[in-house]
C-alpha atoms as a PDB file:
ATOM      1  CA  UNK A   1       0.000   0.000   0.000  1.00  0.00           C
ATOM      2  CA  UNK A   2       2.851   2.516   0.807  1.00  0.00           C
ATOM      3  CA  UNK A   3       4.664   1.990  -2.570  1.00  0.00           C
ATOM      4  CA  UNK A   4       1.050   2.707  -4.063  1.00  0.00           C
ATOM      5  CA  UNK A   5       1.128   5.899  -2.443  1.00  0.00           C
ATOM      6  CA  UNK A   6       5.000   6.440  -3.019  1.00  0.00           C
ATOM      7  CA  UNK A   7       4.273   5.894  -7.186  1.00  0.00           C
ATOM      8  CA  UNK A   8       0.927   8.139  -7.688  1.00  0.00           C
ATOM      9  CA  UNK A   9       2.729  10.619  -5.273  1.00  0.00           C
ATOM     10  CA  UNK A  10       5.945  10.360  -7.616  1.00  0.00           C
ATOM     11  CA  UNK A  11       3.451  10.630 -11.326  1.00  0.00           C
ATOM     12  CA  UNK A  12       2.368  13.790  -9.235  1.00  0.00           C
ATOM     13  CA  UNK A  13       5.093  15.338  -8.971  1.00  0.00           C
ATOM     14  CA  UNK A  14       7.227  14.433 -12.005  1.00  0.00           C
ATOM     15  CA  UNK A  15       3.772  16.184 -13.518  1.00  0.00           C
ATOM     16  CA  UNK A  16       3.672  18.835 -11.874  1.00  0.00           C
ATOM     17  CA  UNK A  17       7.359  19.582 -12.762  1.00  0.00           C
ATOM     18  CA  UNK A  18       6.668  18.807 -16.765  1.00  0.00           C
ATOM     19  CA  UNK A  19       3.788  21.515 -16.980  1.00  0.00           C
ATOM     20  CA  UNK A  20       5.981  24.333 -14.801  1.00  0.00           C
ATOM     21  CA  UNK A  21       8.574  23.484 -17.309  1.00  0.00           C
ATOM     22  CA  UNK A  22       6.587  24.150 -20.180  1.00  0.00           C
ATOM     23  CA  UNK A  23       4.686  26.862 -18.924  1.00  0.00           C
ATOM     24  CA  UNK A  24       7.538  28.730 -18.478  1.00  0.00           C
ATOM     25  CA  UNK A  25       9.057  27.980 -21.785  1.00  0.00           C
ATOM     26  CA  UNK A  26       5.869  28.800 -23.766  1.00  0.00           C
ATOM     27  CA  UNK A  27       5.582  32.304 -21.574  1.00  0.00           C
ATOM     28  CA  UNK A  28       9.021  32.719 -22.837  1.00  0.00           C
ATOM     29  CA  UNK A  29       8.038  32.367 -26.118  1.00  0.00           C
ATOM     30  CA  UNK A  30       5.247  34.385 -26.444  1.00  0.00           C
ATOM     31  CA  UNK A  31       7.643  37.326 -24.464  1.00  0.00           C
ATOM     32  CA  UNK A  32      10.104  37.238 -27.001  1.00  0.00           C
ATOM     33  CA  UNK A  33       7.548  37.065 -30.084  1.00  0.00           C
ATOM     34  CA  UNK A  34       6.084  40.243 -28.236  1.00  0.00           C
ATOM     35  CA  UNK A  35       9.238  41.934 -27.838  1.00  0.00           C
ATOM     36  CA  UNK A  36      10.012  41.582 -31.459  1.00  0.00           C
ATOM     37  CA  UNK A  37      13.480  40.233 -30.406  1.00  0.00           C
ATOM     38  CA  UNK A  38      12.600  36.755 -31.640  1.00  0.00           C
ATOM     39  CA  UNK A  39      15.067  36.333 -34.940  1.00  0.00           C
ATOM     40  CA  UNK A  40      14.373  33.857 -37.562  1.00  0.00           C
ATOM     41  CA  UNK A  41      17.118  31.595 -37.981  1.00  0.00           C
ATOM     42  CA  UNK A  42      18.451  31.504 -41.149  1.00  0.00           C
ATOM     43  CA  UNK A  43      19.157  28.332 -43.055  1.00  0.00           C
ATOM     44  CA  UNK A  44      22.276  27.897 -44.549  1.00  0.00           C
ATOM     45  CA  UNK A  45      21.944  27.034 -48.645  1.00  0.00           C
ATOM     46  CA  UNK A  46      24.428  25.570 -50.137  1.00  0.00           C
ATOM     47  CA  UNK A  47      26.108  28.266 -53.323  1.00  0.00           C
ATOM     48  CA  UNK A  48      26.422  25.248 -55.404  1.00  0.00           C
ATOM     49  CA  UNK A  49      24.140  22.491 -55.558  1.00  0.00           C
ATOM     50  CA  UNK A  50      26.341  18.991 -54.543  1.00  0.00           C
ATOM     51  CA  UNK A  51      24.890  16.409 -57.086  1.00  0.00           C
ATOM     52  CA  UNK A  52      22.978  16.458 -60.446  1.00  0.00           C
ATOM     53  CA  UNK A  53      19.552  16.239 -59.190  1.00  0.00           C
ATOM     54  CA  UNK A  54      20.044  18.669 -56.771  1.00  0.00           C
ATOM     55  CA  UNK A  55      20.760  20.751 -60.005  1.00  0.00           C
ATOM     56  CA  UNK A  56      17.570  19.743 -62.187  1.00  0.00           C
ATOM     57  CA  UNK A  57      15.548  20.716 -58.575  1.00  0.00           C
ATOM     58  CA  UNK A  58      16.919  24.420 -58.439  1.00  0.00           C
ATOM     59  CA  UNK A  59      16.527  24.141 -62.391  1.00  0.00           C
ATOM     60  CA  UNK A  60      12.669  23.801 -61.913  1.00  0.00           C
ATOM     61  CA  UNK A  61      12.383  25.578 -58.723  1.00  0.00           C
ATOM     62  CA  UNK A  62      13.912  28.713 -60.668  1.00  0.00           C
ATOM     63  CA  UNK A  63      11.460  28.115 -63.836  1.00  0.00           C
ATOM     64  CA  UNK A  64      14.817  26.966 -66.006  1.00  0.00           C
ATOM     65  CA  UNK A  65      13.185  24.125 -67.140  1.00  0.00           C
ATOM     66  CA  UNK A  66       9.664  22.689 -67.094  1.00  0.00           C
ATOM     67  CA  UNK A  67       8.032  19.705 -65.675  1.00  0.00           C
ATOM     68  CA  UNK A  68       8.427  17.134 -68.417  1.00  0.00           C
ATOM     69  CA  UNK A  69      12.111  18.740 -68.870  1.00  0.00           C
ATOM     70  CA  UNK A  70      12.691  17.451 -65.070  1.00  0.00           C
ATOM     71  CA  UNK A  71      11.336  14.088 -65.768  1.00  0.00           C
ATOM     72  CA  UNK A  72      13.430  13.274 -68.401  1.00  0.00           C
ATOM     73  CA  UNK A  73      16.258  13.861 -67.140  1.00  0.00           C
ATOM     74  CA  UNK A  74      16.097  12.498 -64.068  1.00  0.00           C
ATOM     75  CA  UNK A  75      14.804   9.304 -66.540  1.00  0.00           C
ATOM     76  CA  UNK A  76      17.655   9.663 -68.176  1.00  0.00           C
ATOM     77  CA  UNK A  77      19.685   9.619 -64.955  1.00  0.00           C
ATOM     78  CA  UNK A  78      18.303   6.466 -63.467  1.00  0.00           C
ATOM     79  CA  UNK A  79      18.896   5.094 -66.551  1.00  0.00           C
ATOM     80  CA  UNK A  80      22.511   5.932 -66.900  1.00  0.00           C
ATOM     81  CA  UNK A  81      22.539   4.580 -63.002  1.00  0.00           C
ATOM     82  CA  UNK A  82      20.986   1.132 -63.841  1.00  0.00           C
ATOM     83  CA  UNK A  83      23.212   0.868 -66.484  1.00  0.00           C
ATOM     84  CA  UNK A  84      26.533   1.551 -64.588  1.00  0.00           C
ATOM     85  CA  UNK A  85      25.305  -0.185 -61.235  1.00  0.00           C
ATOM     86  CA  UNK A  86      23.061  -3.034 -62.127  1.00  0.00           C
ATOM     87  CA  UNK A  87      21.258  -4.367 -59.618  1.00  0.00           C
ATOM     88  CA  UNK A  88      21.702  -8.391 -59.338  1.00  0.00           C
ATOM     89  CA  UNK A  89      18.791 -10.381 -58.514  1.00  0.00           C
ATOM     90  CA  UNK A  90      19.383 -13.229 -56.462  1.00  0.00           C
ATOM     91  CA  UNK A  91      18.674 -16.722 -57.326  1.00  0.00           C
ATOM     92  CA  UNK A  92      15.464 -18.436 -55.669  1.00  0.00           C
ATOM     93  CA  UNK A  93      15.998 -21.984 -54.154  1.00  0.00           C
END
């Protein structure tokens, strides 16, 4: 009966302790989105995209190239891909 006690008395607490922790946090929030000192944090983009279909993306993101354009060629690179790393299949027994 005592370790009954001892556990709801423990969920209490360790409650108790999660909703003063975020209550302050989201009272801090909403003080610094009043304050207009909240900054947004900027992502950092990559100057050069790092592989060819991060290319064709910024391609049709920018309006460089259209929507069929993109297919193709990413078409085109799977199937330069299946040709230069062909997938074996194994045997079934």
């Amino acid at each position: 009966m005592a370790t009954m006690i001892f556990m709801v008395l423990l969920t209490i607490t360790l409650a108790a302790i999660v909703v003063a922790t975020a209550w302050s946090a989201v009272k801090d929030a909403d003080k610094d989105t009043a304050d207009g000192t909240a900054e947004a944090e900027a992502v950092p983009v990559p100057a050069v995209p790092e592989t060819l279909e991060g290319v064709l993306a910024r391609q049709l993101l920018e309006g460089e190239i259209t929507g069929p354009q993109y297919r193709r060629a990413v078409q085109r690179l799977a199937e330069r891909d299946a040709d230069r790393h062909p997938l074996s299949v194994p045997r079934e027994d």
